[in-house]
Protein backbone atom coordinates (compact mmCIF):
# COMPACT_ATOMS: atom_id res chain seq x y z
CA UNK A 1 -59.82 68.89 -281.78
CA UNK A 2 -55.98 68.48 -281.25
CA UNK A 3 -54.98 64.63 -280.77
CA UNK A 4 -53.24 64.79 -277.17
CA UNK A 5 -50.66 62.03 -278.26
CA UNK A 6 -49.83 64.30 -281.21
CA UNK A 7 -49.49 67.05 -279.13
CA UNK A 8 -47.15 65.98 -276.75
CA UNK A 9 -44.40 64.28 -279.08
CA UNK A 10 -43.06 67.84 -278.42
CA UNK A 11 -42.05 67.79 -275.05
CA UNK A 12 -40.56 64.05 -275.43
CA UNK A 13 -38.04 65.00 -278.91
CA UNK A 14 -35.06 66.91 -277.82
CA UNK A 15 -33.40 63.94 -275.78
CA UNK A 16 -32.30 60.52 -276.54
CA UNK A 17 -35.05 58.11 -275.08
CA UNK A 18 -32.27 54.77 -274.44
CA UNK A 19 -34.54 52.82 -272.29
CA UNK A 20 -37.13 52.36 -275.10
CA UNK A 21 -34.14 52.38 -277.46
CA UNK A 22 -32.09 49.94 -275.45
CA UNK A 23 -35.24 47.18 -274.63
CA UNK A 24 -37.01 47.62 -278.63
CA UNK A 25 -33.14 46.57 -279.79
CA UNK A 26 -32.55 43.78 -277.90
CA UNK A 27 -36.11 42.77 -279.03
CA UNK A 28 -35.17 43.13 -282.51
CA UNK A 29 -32.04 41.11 -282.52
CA UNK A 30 -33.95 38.50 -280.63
CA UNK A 31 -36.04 38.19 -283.69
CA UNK A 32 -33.12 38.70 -286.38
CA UNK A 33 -31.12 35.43 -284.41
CA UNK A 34 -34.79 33.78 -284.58
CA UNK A 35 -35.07 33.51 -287.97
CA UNK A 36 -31.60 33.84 -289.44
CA UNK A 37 -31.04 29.90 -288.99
CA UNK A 38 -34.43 29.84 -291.17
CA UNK A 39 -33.62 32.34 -293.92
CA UNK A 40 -35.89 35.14 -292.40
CA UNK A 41 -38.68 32.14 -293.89
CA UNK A 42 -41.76 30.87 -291.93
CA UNK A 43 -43.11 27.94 -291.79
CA UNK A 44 -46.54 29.31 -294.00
CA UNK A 45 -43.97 30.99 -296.80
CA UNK A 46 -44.22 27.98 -299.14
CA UNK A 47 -47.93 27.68 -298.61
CA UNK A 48 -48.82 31.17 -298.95
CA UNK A 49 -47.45 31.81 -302.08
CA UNK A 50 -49.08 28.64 -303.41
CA UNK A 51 -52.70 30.17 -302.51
CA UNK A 52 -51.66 33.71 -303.66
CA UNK A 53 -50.37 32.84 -306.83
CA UNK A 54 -52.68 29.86 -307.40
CA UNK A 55 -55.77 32.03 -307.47
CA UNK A 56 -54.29 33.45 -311.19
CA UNK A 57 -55.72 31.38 -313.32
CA UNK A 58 -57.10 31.53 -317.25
CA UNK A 59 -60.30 33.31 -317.91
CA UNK A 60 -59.93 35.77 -314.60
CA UNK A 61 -59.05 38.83 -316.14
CA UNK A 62 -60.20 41.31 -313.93
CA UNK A 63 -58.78 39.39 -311.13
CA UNK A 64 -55.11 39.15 -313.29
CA UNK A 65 -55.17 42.27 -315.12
CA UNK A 66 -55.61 43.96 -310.99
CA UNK A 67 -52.66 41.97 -309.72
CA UNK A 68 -50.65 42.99 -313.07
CA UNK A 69 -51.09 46.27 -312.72
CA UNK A 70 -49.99 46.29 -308.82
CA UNK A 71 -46.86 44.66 -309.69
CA UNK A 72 -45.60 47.11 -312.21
CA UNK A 73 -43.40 50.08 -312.29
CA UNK A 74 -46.88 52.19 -313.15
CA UNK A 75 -47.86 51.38 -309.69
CA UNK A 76 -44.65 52.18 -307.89
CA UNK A 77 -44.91 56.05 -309.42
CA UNK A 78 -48.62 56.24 -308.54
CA UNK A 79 -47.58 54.46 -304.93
CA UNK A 80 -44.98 57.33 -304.23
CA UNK A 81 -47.36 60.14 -305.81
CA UNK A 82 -49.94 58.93 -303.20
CA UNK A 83 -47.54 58.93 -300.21
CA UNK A 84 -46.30 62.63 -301.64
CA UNK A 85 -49.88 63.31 -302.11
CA UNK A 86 -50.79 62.59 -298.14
CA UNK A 87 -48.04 63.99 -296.55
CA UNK A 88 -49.00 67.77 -298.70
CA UNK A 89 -52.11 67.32 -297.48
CA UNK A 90 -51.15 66.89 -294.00
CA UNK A 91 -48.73 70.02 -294.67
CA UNK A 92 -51.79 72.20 -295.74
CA UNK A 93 -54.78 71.17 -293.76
CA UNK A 94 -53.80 70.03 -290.17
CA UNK A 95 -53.75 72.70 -288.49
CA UNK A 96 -53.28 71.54 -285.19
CA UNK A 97 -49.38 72.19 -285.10
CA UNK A 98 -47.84 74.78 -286.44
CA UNK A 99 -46.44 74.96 -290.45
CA UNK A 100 -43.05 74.15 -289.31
CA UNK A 101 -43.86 71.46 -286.84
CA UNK A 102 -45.35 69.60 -289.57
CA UNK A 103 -43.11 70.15 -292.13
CA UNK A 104 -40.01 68.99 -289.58
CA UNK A 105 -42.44 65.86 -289.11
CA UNK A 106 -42.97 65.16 -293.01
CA UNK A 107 -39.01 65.25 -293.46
CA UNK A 108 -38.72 62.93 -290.33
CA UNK A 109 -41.03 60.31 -293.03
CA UNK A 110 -38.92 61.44 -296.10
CA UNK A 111 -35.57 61.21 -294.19
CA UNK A 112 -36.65 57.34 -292.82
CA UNK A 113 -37.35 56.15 -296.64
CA UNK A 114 -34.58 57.55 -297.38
CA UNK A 115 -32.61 55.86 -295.32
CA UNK A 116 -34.11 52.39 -295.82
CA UNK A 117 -33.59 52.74 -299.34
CA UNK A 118 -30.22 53.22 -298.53
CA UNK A 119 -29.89 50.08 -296.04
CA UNK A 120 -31.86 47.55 -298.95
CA UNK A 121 -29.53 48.83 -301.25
CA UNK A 122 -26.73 48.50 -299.41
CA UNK A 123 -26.52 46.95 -296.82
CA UNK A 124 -27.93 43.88 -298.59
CA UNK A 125 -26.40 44.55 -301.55
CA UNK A 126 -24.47 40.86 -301.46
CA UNK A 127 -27.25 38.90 -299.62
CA UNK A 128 -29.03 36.82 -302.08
CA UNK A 129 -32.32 35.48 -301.12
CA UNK A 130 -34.43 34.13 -304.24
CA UNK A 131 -37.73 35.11 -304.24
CA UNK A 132 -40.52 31.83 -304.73
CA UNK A 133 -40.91 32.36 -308.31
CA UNK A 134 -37.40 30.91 -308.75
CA UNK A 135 -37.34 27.83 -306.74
CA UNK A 136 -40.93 26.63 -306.66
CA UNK A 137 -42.81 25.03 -308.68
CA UNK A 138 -45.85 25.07 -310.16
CA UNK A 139 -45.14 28.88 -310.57
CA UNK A 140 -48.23 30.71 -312.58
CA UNK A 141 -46.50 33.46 -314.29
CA UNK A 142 -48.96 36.40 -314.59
CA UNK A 143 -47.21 37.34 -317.75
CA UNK A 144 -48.34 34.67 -319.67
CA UNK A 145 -51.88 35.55 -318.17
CA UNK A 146 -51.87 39.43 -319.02
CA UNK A 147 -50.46 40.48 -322.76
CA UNK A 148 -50.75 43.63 -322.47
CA UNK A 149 -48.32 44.57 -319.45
CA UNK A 150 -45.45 43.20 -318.82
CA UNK A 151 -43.92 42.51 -315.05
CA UNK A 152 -41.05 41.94 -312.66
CA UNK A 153 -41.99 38.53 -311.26
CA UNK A 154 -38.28 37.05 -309.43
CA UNK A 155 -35.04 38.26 -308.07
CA UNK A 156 -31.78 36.98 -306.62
CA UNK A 157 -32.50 39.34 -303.70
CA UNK A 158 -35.76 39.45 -302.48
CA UNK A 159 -34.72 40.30 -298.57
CA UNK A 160 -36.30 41.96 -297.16
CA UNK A 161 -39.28 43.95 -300.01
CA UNK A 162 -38.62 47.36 -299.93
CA UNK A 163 -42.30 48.07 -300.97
CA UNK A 164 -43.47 46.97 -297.65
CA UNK A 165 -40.99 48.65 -295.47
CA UNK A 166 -41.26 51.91 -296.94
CA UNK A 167 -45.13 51.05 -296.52
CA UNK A 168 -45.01 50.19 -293.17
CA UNK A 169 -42.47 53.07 -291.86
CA UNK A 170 -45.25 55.30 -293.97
CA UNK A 171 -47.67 54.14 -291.85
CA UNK A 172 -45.91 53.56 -288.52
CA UNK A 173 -44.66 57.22 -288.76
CA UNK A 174 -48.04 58.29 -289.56
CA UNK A 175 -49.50 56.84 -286.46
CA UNK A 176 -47.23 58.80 -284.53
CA UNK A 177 -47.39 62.11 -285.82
CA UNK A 178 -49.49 62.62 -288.49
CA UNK A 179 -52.63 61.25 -286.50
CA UNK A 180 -55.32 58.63 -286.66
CA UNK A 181 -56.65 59.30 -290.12
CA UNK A 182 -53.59 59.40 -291.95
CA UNK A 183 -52.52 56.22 -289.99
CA UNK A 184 -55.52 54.41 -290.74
CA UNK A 185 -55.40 55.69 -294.34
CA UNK A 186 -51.59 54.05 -294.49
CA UNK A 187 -52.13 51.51 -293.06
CA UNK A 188 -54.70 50.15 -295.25
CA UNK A 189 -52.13 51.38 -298.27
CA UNK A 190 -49.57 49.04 -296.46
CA UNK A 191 -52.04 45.91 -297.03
CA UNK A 192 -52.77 47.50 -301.04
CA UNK A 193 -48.84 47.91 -301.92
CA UNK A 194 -47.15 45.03 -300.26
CA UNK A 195 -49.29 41.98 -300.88
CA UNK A 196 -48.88 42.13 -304.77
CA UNK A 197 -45.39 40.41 -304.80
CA UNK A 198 -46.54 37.55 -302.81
CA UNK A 199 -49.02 37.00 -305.63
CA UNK A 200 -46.72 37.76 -308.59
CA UNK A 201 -43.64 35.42 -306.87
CA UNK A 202 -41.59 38.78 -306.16
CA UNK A 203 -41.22 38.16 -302.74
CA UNK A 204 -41.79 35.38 -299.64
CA UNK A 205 -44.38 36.43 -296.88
CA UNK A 206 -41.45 36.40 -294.57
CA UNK A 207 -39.46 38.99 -296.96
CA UNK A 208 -42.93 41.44 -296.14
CA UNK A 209 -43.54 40.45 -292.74
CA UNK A 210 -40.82 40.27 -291.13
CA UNK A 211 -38.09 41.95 -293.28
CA UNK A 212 -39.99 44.53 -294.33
CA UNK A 213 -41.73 45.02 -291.18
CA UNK A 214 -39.00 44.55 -288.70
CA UNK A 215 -36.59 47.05 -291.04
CA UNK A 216 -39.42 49.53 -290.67
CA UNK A 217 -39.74 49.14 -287.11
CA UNK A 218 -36.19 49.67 -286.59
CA UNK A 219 -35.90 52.70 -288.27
CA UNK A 220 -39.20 54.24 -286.74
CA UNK A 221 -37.53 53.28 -283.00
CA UNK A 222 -34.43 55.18 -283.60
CA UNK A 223 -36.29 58.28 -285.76
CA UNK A 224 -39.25 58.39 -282.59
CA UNK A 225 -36.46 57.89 -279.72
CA UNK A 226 -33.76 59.70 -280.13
CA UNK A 227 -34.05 64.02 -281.05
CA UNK A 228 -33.76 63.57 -284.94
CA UNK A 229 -37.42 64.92 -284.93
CA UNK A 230 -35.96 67.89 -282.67
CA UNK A 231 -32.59 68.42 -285.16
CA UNK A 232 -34.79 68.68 -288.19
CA UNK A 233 -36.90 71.31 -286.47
CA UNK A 234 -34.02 73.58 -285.74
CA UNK A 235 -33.06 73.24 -289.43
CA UNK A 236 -36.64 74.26 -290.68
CA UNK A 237 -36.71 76.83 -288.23
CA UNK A 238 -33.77 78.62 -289.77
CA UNK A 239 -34.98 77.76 -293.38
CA UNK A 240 -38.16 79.23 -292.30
CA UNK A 241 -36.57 82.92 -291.42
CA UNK A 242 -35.10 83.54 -294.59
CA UNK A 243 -36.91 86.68 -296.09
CA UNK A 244 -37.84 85.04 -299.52
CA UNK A 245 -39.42 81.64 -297.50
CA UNK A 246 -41.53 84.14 -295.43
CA UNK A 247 -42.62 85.95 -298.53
CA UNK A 248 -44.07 82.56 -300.51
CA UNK A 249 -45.66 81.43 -296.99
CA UNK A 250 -47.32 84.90 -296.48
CA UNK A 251 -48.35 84.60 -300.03
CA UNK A 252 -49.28 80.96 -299.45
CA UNK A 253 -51.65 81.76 -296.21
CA UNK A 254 -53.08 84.80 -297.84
CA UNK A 255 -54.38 82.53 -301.12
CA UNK A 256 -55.62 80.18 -298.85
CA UNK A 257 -57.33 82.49 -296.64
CA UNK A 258 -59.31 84.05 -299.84
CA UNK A 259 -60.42 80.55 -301.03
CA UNK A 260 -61.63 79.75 -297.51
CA UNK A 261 -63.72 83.12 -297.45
CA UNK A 262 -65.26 82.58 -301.01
């Protein structure tokens, strides 16, 4: 059964929707001036981490060795496999839109991490914001907890956590035009990939929450109002004619029409 919100993103991406633009912006800034004079900090940060990272503690390995393991570089790969693992999926099962409707949609995703990556990097390249493991104390460090893995637990620039904006423009994206499985599925990855650095001292709940959140709401308002969706689509469309693409999708459809028939 097609998903009617799904269905009509078409007829809403070709033109630039400024009211929604226009009223989510001057929301956002609100909240940027809110918490500037603050350090993008609530009042909970210092209290939060205390819990999180109190709860590692001698003799919990299971509970340790977990939170180790989610703060490492292993995780990261297996994190972006997983994303690159839902979004083929979506490619080759959903059926509800054509092939190049949802690949245009799974470059939309690609093209937004892309281009937060580029604004963390960036754009906040001089901003220096140092996560809790640097300036509070008592500070468990889970390396002296977990021998056999060792892990990024502080930086000078911990505004805003590029795990959880990638994770939540993943999932807010997903929402929109993947449908409700795939949003519940990343949403529920959003809780799994950005909590660990709270534990581990990597990063403030205000550096997830709000800087990772708000920079992934921004860049899901412009992607979803204005006709990037519709620009990408052209592009595919063009891709999609050239004789050798239509050879490896006929070749594709026919493979997948044999396994469905045996």
């Amino acid at each position: 059964m097609k998903d009617p919100k799904v269905e009509s993103i078409n007829l809403k991406s070709k033109s630039w929707n400024f009211k929604k633009l226009i009223g989510f912006n001057i929301l956002f800034i609100a909240i940027i001036l809110g918490f500037m004079g603050s350090e993008f900090k609530t009042p909970w940060d210092e209290s939060i981490f205390f819990t999180l990272n109190g709860s590692l503690q001698e003799g919990r390995d299971v509970w340790n060795g977990y939170w180790a393991i989610t703060n490492s570089r292993i995780f990261d790969t297996f994190s972006a496999i997983f994303l690159g693992c839902i979004c083929f999926i979506y490619l080759i099962k959903n059926r509800e839109n054509d092939f190049a409707e949802r690949l245009s949609r799974v470059l939309l995703l690609v093209v937004s991490v892309i281009l937060i990556m580029i604004i963390i990097s960036r754009g906040f390249e001089h901003y220096y914001h140092q996560s809790p493991s640097q300036v509070l104390s008592p500070f468990i460090n889970i390396n002296e907890l977990v021998s056999w893995l060792e892990v990024k637990t502080g930086t000078r620039k911990s505004f805003p956590s590029d795990h959880a904006a990638i994770s939540f423009v993943s999932a807010i994206l997903s929402w929109r035009f993947f449908g409700r499985k795939y949003g519940v599925t990343l949403s529920i990855f959003v809780v799994i990939n950005a909590t660990p650095r709270m534990v581990g001292g990597g990063h403030w709940f205000g550096d997830v929450w709000i800087g990772g959140m708000l920079l992934a709401c921004i860049i899901s308002v412009w992607v979803i109002y204005s006709p990037l969706l519709f620009w990408i689509r052209r592009g595919v469309d063009k891709g999609l004619e050239l004789s050798f693409v239509q050879k490896i999708i006929t070749l594709f459809t026919k493979n997948q029409d044999v396994s469905r028939e045996t």
